[in-house]
Protein backbone atom coordinates (compact mmCIF):
# COMPACT_ATOMS: atom_id res chain seq x y z
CA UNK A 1 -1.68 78.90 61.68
CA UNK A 2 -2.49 75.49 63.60
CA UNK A 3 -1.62 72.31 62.88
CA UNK A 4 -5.21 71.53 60.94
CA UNK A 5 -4.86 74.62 58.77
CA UNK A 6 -3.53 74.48 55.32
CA UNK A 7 -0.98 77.00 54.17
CA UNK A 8 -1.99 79.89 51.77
CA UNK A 9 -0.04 78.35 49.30
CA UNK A 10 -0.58 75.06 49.07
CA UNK A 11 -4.43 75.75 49.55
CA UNK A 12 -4.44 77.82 46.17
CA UNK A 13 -2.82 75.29 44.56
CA UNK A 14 -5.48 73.08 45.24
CA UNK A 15 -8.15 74.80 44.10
CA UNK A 16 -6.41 76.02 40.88
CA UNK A 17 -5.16 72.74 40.00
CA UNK A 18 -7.81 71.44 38.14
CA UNK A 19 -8.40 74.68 36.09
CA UNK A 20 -4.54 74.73 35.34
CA UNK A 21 -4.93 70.84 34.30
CA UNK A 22 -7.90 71.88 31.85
CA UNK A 23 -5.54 75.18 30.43
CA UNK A 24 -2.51 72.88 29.93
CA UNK A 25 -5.05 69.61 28.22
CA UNK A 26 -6.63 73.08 25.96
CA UNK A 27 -3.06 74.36 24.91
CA UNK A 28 -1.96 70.76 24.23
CA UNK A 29 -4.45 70.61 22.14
CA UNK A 30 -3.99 73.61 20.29
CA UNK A 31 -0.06 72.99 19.67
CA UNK A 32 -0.83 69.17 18.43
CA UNK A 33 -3.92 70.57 16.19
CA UNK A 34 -1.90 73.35 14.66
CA UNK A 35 0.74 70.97 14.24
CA UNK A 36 -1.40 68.86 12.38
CA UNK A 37 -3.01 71.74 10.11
CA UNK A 38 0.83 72.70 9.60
CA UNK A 39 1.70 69.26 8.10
CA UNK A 40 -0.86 68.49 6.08
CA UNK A 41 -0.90 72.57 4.64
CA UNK A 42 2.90 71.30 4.25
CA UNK A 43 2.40 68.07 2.57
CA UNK A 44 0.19 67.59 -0.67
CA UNK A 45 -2.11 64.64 0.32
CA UNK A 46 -2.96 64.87 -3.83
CA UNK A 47 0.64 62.99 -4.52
CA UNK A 48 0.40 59.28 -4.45
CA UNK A 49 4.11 59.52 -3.26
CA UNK A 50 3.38 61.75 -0.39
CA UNK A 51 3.87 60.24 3.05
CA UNK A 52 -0.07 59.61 4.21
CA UNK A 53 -1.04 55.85 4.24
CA UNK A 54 -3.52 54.93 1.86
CA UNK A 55 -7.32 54.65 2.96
CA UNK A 56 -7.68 50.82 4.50
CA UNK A 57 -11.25 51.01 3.55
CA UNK A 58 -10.37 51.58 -0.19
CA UNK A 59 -7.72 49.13 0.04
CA UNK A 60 -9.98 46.65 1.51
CA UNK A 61 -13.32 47.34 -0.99
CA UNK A 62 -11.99 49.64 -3.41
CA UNK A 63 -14.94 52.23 -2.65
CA UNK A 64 -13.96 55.58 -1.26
CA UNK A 65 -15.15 55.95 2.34
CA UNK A 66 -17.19 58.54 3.96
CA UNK A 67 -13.65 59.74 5.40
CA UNK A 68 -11.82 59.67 1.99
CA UNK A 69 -10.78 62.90 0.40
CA UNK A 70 -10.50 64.30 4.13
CA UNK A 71 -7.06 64.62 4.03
CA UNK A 72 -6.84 66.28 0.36
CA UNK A 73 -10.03 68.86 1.33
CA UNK A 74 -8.19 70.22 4.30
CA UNK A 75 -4.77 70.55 2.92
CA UNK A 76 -6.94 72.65 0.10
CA UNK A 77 -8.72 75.09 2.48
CA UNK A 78 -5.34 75.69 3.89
CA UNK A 79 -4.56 76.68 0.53
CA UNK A 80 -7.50 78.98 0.06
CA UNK A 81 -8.78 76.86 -2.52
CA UNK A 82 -12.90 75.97 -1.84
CA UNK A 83 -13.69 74.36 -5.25
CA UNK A 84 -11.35 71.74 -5.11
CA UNK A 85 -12.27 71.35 -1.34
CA UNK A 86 -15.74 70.94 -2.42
CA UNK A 87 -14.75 68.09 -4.71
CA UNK A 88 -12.42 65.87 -2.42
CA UNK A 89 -15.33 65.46 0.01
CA UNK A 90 -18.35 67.81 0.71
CA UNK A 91 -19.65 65.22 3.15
CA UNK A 92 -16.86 66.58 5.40
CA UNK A 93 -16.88 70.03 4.74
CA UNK A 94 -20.08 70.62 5.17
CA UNK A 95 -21.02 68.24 8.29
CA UNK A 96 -18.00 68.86 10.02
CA UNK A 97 -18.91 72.14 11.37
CA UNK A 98 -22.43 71.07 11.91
CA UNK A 99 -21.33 68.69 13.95
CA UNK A 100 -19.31 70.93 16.09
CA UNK A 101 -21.94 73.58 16.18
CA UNK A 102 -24.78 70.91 17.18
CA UNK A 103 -22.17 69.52 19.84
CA UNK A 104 -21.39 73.13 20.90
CA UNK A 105 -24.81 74.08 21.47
CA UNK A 106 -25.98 71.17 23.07
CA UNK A 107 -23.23 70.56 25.97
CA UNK A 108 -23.98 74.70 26.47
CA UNK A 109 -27.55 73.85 26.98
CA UNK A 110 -26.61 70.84 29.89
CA UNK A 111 -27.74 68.05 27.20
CA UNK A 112 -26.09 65.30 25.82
CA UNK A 113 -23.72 66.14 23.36
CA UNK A 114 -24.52 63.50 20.64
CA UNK A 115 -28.38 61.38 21.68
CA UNK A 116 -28.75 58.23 19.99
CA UNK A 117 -31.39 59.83 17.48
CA UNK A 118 -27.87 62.08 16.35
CA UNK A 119 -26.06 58.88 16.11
CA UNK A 120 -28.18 57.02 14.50
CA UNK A 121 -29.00 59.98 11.84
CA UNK A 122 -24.95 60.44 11.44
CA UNK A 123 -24.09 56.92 10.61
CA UNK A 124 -27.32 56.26 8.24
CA UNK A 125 -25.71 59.92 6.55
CA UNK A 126 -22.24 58.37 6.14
CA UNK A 127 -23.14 55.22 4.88
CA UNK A 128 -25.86 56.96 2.28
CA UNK A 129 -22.91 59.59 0.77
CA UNK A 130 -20.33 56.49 1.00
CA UNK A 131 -23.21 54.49 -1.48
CA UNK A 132 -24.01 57.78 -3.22
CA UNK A 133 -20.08 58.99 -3.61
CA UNK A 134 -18.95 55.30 -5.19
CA UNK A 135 -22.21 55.08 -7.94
CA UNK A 136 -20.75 55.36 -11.51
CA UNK A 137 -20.80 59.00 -12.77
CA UNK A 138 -20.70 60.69 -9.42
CA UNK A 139 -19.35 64.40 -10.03
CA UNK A 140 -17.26 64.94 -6.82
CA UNK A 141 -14.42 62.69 -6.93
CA UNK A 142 -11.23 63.37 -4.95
CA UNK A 143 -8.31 64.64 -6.89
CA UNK A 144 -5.33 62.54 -6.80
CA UNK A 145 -2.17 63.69 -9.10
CA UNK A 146 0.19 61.23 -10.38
CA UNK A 147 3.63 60.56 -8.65
């Protein structure tokens, strides 16, 4: 070997460091998200003494937000239970995983992941379920059990 040469070893570090850097950033990810999932399946969101901070949007206006009833819907599909799911927020269940999918699809295609046109559409969404969600005699409202 000469003096320019790299070393076996430190030349196959090189070239797998980046792809070990993306493995480690994918299991982080994994061990905070099912840490997550784990704590709210642990702790009901629907008790107003439970330990999640209240909604600063809701604080601020009183109106739920698009976000509101997040929380409460996912600790309920961890629980196996859809209807009630379906009542804390819909918005979320159901866009959620559109949005992934769309995202998903689009990066494996070489495109943008979100255009402008998909942002735009997204926040006009939100802000027509947060208008829709807060009229008087909306059917889905978010569960919330006394202390």
């Amino acid at each position: 070997m000469g003096p320019n040469q790299p070393s076996g070893t430190s030349g196959q570090c090189h070239r797998h460091g980046p792809h070990r850097r993306r493995l480690y950033g994918t299991v982080g990810s994994g061990v905070l998200l099912a840490g997550a999932l784990g704590y709210v399946g642990l702790v009901d969101p629907h008790n107003t003494n439970s330990a999640y901070p209240l909604c600063p949007f809701k604080m601020l206006t009183g109106w739920n937000c698009p976000f509101c009833g997040g929380l409460r819907m996912t600790h309920d599909l961890l629980h196996g239970d859809l209807p009630a799911s379906i009542n804390d927020n819909i918005f979320l269940l159901v866009g959620i995983p559109l949005l992934l999918g769309w995202v998903v699809i689009r990066r494996r295609r070489g495109q943008s992941p979100l255009p402008m046109p998909a942002v735009v559409t997204i926040v006009v969404a939100a802000i027509v379920w947060t208008v829709l969600r807060n009229l008087p005699g909306f059917p889905l409202v978010p569960t919330i059990l006394s202390g």
